[in-house]
C-alpha atoms as a PDB file:
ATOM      1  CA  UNK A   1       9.712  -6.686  -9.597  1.00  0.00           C
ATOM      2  CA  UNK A   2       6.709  -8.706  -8.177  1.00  0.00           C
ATOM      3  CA  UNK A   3       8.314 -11.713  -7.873  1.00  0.00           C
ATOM      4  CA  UNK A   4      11.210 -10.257  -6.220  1.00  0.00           C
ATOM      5  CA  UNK A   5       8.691  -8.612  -3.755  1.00  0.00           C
ATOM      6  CA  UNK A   6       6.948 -11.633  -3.150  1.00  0.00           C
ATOM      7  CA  UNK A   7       9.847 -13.349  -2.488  1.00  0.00           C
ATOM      8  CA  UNK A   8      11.509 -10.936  -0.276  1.00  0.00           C
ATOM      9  CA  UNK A   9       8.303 -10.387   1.944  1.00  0.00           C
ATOM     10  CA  UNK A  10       7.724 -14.319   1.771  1.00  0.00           C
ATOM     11  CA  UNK A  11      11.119 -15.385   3.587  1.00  0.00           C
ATOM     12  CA  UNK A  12      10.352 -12.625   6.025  1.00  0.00           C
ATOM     13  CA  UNK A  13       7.247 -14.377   7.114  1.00  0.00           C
ATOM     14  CA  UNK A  14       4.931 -11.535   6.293  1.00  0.00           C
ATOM     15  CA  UNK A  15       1.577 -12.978   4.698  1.00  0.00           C
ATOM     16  CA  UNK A  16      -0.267  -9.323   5.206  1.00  0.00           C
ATOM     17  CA  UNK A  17       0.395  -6.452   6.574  1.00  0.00           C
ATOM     18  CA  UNK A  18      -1.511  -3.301   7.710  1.00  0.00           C
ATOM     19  CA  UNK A  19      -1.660  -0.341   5.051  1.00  0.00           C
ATOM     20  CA  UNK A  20      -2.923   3.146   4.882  1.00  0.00           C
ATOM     21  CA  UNK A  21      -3.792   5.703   1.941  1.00  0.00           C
ATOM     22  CA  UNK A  22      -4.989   9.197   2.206  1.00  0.00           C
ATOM     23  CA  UNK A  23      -7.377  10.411   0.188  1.00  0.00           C
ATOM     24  CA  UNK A  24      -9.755  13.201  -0.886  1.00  0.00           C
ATOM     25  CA  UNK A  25     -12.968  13.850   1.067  1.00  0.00           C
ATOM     26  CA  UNK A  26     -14.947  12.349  -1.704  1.00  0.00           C
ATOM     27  CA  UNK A  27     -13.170   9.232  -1.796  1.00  0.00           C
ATOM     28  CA  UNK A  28     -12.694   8.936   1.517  1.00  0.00           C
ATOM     29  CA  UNK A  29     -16.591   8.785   2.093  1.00  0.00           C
ATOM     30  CA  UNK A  30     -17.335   5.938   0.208  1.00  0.00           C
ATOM     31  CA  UNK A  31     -18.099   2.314   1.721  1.00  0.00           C
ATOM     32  CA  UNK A  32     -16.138   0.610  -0.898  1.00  0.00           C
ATOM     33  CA  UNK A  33     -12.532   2.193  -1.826  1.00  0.00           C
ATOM     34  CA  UNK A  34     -12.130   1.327  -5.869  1.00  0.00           C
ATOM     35  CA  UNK A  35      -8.457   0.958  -6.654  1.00  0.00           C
ATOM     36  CA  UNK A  36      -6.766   1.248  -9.931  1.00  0.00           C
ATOM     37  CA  UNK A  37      -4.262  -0.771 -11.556  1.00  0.00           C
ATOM     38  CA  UNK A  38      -1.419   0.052  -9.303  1.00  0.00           C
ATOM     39  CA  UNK A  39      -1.596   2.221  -6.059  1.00  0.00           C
ATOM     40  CA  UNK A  40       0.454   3.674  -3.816  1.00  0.00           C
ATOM     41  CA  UNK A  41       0.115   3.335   0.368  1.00  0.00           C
ATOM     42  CA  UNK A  42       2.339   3.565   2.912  1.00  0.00           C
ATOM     43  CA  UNK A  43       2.971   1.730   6.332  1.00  0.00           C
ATOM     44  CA  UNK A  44       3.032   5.210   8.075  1.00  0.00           C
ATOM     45  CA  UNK A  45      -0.296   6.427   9.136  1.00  0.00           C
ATOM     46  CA  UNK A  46       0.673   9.902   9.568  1.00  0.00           C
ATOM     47  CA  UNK A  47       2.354  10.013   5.855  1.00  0.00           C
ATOM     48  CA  UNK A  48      -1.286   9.048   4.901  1.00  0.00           C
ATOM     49  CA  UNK A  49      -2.900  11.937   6.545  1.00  0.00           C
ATOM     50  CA  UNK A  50      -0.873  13.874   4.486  1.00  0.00           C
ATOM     51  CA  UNK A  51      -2.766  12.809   1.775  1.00  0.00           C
ATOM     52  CA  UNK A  52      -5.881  13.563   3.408  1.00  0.00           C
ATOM     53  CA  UNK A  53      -8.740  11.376   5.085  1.00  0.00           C
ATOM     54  CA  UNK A  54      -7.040   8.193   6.097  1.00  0.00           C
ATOM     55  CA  UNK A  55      -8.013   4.765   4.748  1.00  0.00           C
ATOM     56  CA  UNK A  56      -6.461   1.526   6.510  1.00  0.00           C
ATOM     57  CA  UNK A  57      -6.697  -1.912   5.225  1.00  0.00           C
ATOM     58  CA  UNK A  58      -5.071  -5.661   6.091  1.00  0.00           C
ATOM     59  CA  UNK A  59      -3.935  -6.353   2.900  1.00  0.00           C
ATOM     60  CA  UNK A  60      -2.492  -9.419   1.718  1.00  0.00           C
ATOM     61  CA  UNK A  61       1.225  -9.460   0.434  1.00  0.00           C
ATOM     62  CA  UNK A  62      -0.267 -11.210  -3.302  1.00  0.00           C
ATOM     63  CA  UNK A  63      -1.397  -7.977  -3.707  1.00  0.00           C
ATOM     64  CA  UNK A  64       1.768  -5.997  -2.976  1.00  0.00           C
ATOM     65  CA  UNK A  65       4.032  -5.234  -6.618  1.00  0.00           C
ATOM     66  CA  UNK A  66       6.574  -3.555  -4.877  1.00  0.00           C
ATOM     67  CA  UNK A  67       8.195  -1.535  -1.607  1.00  0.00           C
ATOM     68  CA  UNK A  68      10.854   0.997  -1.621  1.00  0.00           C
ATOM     69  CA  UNK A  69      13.654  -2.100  -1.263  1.00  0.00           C
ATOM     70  CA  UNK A  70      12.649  -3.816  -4.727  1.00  0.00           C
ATOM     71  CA  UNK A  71      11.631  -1.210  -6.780  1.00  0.00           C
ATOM     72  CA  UNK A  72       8.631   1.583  -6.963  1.00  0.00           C
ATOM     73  CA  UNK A  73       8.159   2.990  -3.762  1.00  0.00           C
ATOM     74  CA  UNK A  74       9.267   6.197  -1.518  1.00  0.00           C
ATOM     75  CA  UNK A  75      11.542   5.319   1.364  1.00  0.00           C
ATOM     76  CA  UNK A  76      10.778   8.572   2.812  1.00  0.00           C
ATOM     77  CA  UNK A  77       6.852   7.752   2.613  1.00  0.00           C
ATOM     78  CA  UNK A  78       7.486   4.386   3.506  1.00  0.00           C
ATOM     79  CA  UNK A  79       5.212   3.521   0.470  1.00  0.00           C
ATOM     80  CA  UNK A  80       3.873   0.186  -1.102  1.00  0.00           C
ATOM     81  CA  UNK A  81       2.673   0.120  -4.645  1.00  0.00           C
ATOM     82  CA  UNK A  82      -0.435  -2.277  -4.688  1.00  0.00           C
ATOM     83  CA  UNK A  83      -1.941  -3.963  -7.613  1.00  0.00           C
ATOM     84  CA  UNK A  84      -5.726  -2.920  -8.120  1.00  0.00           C
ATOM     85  CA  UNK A  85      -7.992  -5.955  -7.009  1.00  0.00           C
END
């Protein structure tokens, strides 16, 4: 699944690409966000506020497992599943 993501995001010329994550109020307040081993975001900033307070980040596509097109990921959400790093 990550290779296929890699791949697929690699002949599109993406190298990053701008990600957000809503979270609780605790979270959200610390300077450093600590990520597990897999976590999901989405390219929609208003499906992140859903979540609650919004986080963005540039995040590099190494760090991307998958999108809704190669495996884990809502379409709806327009999520990516990140590896924890």
């Amino acid at each position: 699944m990550y290779d296929n993501t890699q791949a697929l995001l690699k002949t599109k010329g993406i190298t990053e690409i701008v990600l957000h994550r809503g979270m609780g109020k605790h979270e959200a307040l610390q300077k450093e966000v600590l990520s597990n081993a897999m976590q999901s975001w989405s390219t929609s900033e208003s499906v992140a506020e859903g979540f609650g307070q919004v986080q963005s980040a540039v995040v590099p596509i190494t760090r991307v497992l998958s999108t809704p097109f190669t495996g884990f990921g809502c379409l709806k959400e327009e999520e990516f599943v990140l590896v924890g790093g």
